[in-house]
C-alpha atoms as a PDB file:
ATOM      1  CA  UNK A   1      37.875 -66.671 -40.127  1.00  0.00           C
ATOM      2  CA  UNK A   2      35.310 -64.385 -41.567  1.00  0.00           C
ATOM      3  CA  UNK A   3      33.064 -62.730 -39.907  1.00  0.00           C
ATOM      4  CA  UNK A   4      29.268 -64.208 -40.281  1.00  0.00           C
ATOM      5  CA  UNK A   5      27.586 -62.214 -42.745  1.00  0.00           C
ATOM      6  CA  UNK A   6      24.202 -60.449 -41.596  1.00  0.00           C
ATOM      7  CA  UNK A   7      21.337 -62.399 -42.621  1.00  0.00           C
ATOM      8  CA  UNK A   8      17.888 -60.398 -42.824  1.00  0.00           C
ATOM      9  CA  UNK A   9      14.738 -62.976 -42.379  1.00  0.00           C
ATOM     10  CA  UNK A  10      11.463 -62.619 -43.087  1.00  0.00           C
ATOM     11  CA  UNK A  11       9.348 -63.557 -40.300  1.00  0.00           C
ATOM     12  CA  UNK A  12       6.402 -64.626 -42.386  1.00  0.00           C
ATOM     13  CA  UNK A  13       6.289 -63.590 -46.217  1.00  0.00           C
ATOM     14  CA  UNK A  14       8.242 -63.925 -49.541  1.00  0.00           C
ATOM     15  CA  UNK A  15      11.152 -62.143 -50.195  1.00  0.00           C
ATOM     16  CA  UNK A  16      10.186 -60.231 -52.623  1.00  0.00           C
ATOM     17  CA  UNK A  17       6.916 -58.754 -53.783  1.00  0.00           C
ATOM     18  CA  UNK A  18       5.083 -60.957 -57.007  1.00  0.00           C
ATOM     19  CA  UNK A  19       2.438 -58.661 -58.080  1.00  0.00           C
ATOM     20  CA  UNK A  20       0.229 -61.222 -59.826  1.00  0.00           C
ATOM     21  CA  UNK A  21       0.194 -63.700 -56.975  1.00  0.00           C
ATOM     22  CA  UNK A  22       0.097 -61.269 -54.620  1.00  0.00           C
ATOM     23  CA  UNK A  23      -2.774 -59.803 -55.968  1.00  0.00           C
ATOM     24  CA  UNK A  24      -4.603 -63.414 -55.898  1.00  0.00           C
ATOM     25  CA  UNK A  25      -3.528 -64.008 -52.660  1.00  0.00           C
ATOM     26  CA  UNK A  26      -5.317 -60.831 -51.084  1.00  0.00           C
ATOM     27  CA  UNK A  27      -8.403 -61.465 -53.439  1.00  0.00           C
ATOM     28  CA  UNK A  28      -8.439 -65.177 -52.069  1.00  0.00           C
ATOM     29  CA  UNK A  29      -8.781 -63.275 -48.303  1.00  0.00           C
ATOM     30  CA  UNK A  30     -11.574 -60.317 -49.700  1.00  0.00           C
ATOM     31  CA  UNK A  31     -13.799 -61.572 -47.084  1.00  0.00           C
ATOM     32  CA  UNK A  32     -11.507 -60.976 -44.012  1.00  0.00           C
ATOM     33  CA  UNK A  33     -11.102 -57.472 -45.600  1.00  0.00           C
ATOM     34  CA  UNK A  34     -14.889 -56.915 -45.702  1.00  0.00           C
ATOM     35  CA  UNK A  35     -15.158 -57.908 -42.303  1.00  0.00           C
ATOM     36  CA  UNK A  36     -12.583 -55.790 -41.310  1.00  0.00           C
ATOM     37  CA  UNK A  37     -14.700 -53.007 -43.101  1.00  0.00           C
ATOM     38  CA  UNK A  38     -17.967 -53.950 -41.549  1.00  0.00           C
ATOM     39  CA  UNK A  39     -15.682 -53.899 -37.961  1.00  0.00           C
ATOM     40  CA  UNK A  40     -14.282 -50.789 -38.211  1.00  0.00           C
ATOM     41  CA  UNK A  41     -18.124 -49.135 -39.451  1.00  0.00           C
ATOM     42  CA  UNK A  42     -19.933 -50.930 -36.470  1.00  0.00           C
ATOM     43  CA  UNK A  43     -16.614 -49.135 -33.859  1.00  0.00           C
ATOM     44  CA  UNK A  44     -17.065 -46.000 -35.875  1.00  0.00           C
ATOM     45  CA  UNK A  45     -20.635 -45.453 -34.783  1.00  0.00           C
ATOM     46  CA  UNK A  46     -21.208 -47.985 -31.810  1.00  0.00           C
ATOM     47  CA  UNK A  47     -23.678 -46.185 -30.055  1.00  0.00           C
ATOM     48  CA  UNK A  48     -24.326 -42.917 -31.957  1.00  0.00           C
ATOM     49  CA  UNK A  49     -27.914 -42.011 -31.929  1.00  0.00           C
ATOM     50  CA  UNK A  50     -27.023 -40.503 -35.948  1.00  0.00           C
ATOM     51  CA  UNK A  51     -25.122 -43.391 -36.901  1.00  0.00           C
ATOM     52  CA  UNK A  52     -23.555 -42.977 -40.990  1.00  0.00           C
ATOM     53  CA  UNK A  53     -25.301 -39.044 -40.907  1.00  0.00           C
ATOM     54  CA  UNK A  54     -22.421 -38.241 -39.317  1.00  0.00           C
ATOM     55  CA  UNK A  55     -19.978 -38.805 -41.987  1.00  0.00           C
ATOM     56  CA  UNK A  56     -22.280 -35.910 -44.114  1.00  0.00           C
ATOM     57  CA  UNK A  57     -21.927 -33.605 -41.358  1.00  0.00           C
ATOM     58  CA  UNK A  58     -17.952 -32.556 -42.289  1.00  0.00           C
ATOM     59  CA  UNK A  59     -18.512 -31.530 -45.693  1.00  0.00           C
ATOM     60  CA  UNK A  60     -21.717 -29.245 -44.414  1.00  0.00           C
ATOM     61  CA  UNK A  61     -19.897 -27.589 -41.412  1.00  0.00           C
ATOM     62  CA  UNK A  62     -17.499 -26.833 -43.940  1.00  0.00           C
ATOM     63  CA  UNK A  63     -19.932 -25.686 -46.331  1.00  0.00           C
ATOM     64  CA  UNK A  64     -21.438 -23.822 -44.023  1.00  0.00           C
ATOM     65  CA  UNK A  65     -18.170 -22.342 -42.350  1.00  0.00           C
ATOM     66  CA  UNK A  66     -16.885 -20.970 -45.781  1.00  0.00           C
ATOM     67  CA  UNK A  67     -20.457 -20.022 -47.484  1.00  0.00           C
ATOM     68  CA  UNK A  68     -20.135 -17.647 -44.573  1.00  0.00           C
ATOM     69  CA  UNK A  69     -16.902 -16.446 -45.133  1.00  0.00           C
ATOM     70  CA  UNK A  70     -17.124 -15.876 -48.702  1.00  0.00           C
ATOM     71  CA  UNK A  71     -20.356 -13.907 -48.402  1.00  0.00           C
ATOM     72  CA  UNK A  72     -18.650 -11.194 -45.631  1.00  0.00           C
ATOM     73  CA  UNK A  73     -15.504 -11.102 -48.171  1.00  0.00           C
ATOM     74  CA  UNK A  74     -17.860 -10.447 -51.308  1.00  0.00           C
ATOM     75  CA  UNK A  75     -16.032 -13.389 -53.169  1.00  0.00           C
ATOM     76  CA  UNK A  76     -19.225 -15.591 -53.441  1.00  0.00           C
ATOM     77  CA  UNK A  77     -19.549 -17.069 -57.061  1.00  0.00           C
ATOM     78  CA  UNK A  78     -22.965 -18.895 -58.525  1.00  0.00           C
ATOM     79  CA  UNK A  79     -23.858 -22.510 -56.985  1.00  0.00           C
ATOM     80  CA  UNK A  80     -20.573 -22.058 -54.012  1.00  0.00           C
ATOM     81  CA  UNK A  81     -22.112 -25.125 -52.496  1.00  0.00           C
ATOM     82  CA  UNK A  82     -21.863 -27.318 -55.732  1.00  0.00           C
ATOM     83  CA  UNK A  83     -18.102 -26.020 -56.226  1.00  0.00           C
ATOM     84  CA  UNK A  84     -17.280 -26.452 -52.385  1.00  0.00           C
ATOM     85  CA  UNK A  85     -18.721 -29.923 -51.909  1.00  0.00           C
ATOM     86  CA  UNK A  86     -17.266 -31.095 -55.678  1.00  0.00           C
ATOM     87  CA  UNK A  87     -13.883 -30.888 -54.277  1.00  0.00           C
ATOM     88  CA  UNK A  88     -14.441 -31.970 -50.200  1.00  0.00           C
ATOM     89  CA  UNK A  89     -15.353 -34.979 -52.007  1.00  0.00           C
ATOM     90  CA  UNK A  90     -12.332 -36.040 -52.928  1.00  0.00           C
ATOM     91  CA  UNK A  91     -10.457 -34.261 -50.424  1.00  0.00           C
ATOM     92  CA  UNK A  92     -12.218 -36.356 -47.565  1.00  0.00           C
ATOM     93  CA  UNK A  93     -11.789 -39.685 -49.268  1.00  0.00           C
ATOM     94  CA  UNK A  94      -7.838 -39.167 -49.377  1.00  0.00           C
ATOM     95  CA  UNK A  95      -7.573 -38.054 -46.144  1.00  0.00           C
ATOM     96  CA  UNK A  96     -10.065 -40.028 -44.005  1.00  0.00           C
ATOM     97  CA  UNK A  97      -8.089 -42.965 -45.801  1.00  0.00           C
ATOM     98  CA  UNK A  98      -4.315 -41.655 -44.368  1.00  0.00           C
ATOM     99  CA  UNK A  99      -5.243 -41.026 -41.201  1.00  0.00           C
ATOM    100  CA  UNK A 100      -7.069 -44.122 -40.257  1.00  0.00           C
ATOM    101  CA  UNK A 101      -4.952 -46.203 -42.566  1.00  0.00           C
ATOM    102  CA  UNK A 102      -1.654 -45.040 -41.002  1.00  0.00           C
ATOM    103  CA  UNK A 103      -2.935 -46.540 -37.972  1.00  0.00           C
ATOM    104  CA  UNK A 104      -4.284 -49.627 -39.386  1.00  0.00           C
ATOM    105  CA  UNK A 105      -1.270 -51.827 -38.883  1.00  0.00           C
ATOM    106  CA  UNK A 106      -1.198 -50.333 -35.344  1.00  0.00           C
ATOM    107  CA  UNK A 107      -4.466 -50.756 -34.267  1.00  0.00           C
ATOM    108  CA  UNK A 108      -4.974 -54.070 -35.355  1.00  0.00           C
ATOM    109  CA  UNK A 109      -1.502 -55.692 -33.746  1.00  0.00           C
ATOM    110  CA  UNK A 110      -3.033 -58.487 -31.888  1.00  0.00           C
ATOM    111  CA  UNK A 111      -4.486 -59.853 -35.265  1.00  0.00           C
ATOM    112  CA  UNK A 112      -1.240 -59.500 -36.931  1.00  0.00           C
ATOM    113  CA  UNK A 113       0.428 -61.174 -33.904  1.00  0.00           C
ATOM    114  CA  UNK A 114      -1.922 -63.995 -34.182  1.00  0.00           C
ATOM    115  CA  UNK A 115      -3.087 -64.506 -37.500  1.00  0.00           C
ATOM    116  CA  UNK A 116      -1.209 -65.133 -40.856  1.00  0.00           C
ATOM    117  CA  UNK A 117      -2.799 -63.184 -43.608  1.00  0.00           C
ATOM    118  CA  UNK A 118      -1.765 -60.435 -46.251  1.00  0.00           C
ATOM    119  CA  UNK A 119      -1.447 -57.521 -44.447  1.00  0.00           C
ATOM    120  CA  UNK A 120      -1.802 -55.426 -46.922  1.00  0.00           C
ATOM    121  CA  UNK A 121      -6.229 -56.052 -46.436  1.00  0.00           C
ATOM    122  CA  UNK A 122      -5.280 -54.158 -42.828  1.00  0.00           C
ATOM    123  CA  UNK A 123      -4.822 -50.274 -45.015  1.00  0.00           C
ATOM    124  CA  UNK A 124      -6.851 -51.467 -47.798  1.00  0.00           C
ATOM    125  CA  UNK A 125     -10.329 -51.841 -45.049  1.00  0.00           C
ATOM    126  CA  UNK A 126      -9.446 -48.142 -43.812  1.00  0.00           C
ATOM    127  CA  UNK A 127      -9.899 -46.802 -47.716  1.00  0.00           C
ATOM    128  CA  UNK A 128     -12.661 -49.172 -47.844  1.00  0.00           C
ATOM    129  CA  UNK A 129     -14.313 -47.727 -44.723  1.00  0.00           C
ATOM    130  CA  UNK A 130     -13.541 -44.065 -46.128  1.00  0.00           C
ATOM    131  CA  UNK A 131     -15.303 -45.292 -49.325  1.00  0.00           C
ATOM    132  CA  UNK A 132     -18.629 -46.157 -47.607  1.00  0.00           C
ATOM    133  CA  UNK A 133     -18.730 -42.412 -46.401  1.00  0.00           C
ATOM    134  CA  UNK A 134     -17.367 -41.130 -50.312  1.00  0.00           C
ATOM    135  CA  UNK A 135     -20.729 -42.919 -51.301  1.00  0.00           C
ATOM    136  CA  UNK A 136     -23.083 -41.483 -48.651  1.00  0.00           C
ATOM    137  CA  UNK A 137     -21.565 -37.625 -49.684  1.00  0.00           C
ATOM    138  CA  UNK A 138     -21.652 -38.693 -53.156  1.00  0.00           C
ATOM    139  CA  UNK A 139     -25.432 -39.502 -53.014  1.00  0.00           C
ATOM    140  CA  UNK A 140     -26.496 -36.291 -50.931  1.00  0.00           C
ATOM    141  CA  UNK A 141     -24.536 -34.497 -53.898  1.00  0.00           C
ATOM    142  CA  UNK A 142     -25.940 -35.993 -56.979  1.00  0.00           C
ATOM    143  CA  UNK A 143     -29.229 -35.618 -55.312  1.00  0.00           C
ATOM    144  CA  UNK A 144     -28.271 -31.790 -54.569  1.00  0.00           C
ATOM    145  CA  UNK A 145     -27.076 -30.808 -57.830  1.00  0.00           C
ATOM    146  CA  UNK A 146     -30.313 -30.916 -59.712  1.00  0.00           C
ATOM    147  CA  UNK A 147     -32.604 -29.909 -56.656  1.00  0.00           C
ATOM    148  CA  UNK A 148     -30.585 -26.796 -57.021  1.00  0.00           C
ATOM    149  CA  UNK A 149     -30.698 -26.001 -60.447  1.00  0.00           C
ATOM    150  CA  UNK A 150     -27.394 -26.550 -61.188  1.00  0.00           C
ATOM    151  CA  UNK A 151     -27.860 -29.458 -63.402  1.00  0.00           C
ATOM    152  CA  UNK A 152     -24.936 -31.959 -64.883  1.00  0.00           C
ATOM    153  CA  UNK A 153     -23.477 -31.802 -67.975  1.00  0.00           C
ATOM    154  CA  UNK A 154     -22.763 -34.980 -69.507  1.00  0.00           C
ATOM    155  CA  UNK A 155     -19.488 -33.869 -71.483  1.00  0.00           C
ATOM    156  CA  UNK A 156     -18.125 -32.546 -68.368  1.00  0.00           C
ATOM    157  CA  UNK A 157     -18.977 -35.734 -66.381  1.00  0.00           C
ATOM    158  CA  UNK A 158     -17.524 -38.147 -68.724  1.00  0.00           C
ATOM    159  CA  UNK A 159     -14.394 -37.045 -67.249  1.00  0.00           C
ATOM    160  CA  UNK A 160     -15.681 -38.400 -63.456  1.00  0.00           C
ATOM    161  CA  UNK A 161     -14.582 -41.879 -64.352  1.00  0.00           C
ATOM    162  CA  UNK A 162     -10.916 -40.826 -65.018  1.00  0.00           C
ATOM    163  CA  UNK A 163     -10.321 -38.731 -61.908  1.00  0.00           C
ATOM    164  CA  UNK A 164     -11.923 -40.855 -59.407  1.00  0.00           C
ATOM    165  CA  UNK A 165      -9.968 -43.585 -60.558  1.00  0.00           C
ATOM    166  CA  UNK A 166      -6.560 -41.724 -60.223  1.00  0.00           C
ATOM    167  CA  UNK A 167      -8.136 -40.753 -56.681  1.00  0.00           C
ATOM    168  CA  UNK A 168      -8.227 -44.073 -55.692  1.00  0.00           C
ATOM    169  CA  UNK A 169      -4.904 -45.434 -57.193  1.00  0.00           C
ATOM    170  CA  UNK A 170      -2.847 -42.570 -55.608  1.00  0.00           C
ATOM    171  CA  UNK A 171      -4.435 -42.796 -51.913  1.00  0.00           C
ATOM    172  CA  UNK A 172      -4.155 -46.406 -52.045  1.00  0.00           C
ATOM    173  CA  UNK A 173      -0.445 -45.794 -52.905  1.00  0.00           C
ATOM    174  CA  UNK A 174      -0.294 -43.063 -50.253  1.00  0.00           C
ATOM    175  CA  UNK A 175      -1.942 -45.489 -47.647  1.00  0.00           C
ATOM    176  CA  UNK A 176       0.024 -48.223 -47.459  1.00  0.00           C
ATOM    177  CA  UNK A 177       3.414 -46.176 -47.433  1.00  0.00           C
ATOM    178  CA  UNK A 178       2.025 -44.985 -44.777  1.00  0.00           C
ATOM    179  CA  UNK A 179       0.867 -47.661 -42.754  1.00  0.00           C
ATOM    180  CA  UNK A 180       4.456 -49.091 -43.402  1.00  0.00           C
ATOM    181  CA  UNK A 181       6.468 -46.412 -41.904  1.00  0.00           C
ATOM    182  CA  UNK A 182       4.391 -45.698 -39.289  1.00  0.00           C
ATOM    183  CA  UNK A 183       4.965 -48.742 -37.563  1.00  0.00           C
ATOM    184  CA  UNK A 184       8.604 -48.096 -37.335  1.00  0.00           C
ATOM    185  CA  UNK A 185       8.329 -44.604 -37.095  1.00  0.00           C
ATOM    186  CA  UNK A 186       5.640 -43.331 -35.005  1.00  0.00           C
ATOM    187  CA  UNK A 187       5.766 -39.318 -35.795  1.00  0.00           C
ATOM    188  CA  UNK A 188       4.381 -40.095 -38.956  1.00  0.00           C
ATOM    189  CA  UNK A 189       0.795 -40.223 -37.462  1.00  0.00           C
ATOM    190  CA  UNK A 190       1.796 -36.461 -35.660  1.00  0.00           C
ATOM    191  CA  UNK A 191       3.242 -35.838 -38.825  1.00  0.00           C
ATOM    192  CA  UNK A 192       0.353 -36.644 -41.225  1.00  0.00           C
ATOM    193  CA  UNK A 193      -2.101 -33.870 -39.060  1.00  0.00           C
ATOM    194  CA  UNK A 194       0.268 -31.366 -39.698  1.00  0.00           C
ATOM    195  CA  UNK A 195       1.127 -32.427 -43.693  1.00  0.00           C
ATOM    196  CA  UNK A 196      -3.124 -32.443 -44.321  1.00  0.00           C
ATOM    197  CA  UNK A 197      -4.024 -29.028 -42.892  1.00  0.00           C
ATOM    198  CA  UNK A 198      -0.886 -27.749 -45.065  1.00  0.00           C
ATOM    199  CA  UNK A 199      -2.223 -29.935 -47.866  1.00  0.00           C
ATOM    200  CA  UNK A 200      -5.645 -29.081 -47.862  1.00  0.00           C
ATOM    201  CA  UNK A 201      -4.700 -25.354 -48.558  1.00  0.00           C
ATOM    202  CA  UNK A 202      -2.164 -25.747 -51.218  1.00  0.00           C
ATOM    203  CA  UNK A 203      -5.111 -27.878 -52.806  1.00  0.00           C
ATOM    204  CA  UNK A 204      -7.523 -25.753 -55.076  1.00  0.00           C
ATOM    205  CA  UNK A 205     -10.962 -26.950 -52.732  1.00  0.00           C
ATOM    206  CA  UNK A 206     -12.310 -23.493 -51.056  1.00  0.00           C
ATOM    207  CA  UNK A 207     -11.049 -21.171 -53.404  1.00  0.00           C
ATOM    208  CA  UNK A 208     -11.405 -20.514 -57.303  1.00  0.00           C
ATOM    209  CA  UNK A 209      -8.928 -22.642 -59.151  1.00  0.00           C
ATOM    210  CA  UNK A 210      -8.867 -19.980 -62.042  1.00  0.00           C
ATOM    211  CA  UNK A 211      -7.413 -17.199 -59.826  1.00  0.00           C
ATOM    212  CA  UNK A 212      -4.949 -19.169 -58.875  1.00  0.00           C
ATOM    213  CA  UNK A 213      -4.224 -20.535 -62.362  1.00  0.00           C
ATOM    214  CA  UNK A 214      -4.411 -16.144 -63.546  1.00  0.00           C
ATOM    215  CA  UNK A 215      -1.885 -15.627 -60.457  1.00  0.00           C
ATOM    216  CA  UNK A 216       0.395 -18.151 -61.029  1.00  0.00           C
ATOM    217  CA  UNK A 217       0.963 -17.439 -64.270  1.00  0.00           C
ATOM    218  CA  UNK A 218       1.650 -13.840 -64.150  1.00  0.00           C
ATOM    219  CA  UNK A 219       4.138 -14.031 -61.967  1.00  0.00           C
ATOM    220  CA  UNK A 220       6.647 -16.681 -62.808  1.00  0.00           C
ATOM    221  CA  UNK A 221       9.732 -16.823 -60.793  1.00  0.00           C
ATOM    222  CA  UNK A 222      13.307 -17.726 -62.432  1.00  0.00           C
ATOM    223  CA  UNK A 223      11.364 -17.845 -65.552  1.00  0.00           C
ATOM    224  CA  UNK A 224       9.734 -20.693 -64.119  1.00  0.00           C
ATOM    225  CA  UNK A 225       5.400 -20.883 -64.630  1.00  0.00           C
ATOM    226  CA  UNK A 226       4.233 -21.529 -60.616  1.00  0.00           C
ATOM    227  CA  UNK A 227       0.934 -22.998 -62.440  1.00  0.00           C
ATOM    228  CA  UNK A 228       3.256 -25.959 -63.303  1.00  0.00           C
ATOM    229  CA  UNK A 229       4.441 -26.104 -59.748  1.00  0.00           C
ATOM    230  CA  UNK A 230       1.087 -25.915 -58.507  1.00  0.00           C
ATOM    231  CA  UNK A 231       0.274 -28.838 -60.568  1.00  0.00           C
ATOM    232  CA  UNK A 232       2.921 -30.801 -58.985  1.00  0.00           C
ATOM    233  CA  UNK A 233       0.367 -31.338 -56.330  1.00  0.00           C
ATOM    234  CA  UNK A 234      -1.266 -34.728 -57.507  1.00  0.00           C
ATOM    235  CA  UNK A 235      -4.449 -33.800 -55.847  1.00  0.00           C
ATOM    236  CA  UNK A 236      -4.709 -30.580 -57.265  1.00  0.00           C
ATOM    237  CA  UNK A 237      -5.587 -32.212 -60.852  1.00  0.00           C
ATOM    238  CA  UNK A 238      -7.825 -34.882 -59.264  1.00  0.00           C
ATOM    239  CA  UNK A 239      -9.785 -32.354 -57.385  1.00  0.00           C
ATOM    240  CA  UNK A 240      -9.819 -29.902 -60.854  1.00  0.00           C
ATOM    241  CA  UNK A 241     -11.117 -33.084 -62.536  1.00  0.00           C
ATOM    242  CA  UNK A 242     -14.004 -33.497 -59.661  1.00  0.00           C
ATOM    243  CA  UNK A 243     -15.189 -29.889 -60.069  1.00  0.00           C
ATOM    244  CA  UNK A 244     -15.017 -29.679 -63.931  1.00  0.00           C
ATOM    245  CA  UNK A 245     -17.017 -33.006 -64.109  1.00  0.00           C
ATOM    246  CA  UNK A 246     -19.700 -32.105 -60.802  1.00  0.00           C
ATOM    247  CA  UNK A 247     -19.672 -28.386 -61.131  1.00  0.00           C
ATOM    248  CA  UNK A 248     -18.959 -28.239 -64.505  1.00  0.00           C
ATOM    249  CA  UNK A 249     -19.059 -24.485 -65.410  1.00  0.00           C
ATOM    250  CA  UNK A 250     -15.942 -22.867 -66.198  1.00  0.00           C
ATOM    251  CA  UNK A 251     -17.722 -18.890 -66.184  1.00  0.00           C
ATOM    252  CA  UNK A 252     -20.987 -19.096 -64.624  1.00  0.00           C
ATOM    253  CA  UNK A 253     -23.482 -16.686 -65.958  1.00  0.00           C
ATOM    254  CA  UNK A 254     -23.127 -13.271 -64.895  1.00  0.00           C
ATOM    255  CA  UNK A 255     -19.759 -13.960 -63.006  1.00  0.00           C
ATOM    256  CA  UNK A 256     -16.919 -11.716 -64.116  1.00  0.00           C
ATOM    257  CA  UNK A 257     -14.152 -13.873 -64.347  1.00  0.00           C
ATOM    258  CA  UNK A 258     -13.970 -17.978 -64.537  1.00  0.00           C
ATOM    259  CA  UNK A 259     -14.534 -19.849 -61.355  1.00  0.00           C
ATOM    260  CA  UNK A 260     -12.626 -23.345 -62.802  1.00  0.00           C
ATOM    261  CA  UNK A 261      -9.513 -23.278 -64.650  1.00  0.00           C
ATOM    262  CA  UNK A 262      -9.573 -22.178 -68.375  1.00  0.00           C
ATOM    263  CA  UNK A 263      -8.276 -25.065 -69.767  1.00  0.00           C
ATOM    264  CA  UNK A 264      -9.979 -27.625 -72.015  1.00  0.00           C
ATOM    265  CA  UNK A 265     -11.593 -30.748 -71.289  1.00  0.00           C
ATOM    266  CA  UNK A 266      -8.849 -33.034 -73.147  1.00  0.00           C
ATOM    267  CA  UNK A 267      -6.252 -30.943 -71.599  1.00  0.00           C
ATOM    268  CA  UNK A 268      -7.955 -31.399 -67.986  1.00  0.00           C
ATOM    269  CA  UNK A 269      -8.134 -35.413 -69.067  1.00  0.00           C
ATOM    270  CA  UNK A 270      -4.325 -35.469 -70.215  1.00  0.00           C
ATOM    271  CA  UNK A 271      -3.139 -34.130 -66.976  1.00  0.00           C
ATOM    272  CA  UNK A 272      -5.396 -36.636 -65.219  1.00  0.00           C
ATOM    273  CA  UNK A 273      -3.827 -39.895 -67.460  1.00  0.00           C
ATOM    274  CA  UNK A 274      -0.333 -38.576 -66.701  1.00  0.00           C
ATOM    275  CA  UNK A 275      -1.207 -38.611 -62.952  1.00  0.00           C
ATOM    276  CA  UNK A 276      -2.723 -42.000 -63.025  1.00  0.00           C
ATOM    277  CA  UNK A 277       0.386 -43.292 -64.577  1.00  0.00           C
ATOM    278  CA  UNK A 278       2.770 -41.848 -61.814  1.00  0.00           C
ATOM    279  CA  UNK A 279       0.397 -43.122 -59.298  1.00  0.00           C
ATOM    280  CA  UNK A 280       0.568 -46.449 -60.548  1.00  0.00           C
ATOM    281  CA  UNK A 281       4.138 -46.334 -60.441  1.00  0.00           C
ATOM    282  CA  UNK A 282       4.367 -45.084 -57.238  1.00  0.00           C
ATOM    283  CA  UNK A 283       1.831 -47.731 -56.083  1.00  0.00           C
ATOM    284  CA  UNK A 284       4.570 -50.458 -57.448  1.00  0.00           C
ATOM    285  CA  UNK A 285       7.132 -48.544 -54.770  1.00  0.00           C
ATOM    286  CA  UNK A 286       4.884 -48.190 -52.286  1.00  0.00           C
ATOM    287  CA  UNK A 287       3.107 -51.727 -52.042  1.00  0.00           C
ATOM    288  CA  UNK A 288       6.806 -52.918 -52.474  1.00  0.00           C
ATOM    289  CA  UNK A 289       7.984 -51.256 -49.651  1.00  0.00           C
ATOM    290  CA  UNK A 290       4.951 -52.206 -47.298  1.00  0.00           C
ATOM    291  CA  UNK A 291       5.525 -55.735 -48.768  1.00  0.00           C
ATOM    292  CA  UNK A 292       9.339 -55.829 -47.719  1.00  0.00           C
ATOM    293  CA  UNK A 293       8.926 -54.359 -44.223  1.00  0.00           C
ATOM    294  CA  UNK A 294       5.152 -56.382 -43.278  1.00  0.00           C
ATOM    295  CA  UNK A 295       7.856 -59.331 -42.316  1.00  0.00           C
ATOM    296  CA  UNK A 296       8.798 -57.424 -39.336  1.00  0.00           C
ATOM    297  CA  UNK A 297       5.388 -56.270 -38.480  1.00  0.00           C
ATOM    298  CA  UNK A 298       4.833 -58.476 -35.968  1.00  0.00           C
ATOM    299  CA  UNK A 299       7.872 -57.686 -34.021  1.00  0.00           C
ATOM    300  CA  UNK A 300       8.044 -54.112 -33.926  1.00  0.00           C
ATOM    301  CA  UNK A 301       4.662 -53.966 -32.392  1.00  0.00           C
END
């Protein structure tokens, strides 16, 4: 007699992930996930005399930290702040939304125990969450930019749209791969810490983008241009597209050399479409694999 095949069951979902309906099915639910969102806020400053001003203090300890740093180093360009904070924006948005949404699954067991619901609304409230804070820094910098003379320029900031959107696609992909694997796999939490601080400086946020574009590209290796390489990042791009649209200026004034990349704006907006498009497939993999392993979420905590 044969032996019994092995038989995987779901505990509590399809077997396989219908975009569409799947879609419908967490919009049908978009008021547990704004709950969830309004929880996590009310946790996240239960009983702090500053309450949301906290989430403005990161980006102005950092501003502060490497204002300081760049003066005693003599590498200070024209309007640092607006160039520092430009990128931090999207910086903190991505990775508030990892860290917190690699624990969602985690930290909410007892509801996934107990209740049936898409679980994908458990990663999605952490990105929400991060985006309440994104809109806090985002209003202390439009309201900065102007107060200091920098100004906007309205070419440059058509290209806003377009890179916050690919911001948003890619950490949502990022999130809920994950959340997934870190309910199997707990390192991935120790993991992440490590991966951002590596991240962050391989990510064009706290130093000039153009000397690392003018390095790169003198010195290719293997005949192979490192610029390329360095685009690889995906958040390199999506923070380039922040600062071109926010700080705008390629050469300030009176600088010597650029401060953003020398490229153009369509070039800057190609790069950017190309990236959305491999974020949105690597959002189809990712939600796929959170979809196919959320059956067993209930069990492995």
């Amino acid at each position: 007699m044969a032996a019994d095949a092995e038989v995987a069951v779901r505990t509590s979902e399809a077997s396989h992930l219908r975009i569409a309906a799947r879609v419908r099915d967490v919009a049908s639910r978009r008021e547990t996930l704004l709950n969830l969102v309004r929880k996590e806020l009310k946790v996240k400053y239960a009983q702090s005399v500053l309450g949301a001003i906290w989430s403005l203090l990161n980006p102005i300890v950092f501003l502060a930290v490497f204002s300081f740093v760049m003066r005693i180093t003599n590498n200070q360009f024209r309007d640092y702040p607006v160039y520092l904070l430009s990128g931090l924006l999207a910086w903190n948005l991505c990775s508030v939304s990892l860290t917190t949404g690699a624990r969602s699954v985690i930290d909410n067991g007892n509801l996934v125990k107990k209740v049936a619901f898409p679980r994908e609304i458990l990663p999605l409230s952490a990105i929400g969450v991060a985006l309440v804070d994104f809109v806090l820094q985002s209003a202390v910098l439009f309201l900065f930019i102007p107060a200091s003379g920098h100004g906007f320029h309205l070419l440059e900031l058509s290209v806003y749209p377009l890179a916050f959107l690919t911001l948003i696609v890619f950490t949502t992909a990022m999130t809920l791969w994950l959340a997934a694997l870190n309910v199997r796999y707990r390192d991935i939490q120790h993991l992440l810490n490590l991966g951002l601080l590596v991240w962050f400086w391989f990510t064009p946020i706290v130093y000039s983008g153009y000397l690392v574009k003018d390095v790169l590209t003198r010195h290719p290796v293997l005949g192979v241009n490192l610029w390329n390489v360095f685009l690889g990042n995906p958040l390199t791009p999506i923070v380039m597209g922040f600062q071109r649209a926010l700080y705008a200026v390629v050469r300030p004034i009176g600088s010597p050399k650029p401060v953003l990349p020398d490229v153009s704006l369509p070039w800057l907006a190609g790069v950017l479409a190309i990236v959305l498009v491999a974020s949105l497939a690597f959002l189809r993999l990712t939600w796929g694999t959170f979809f196919r392993l959320s059956g067993d979420f209930a069990e492995e905590l």
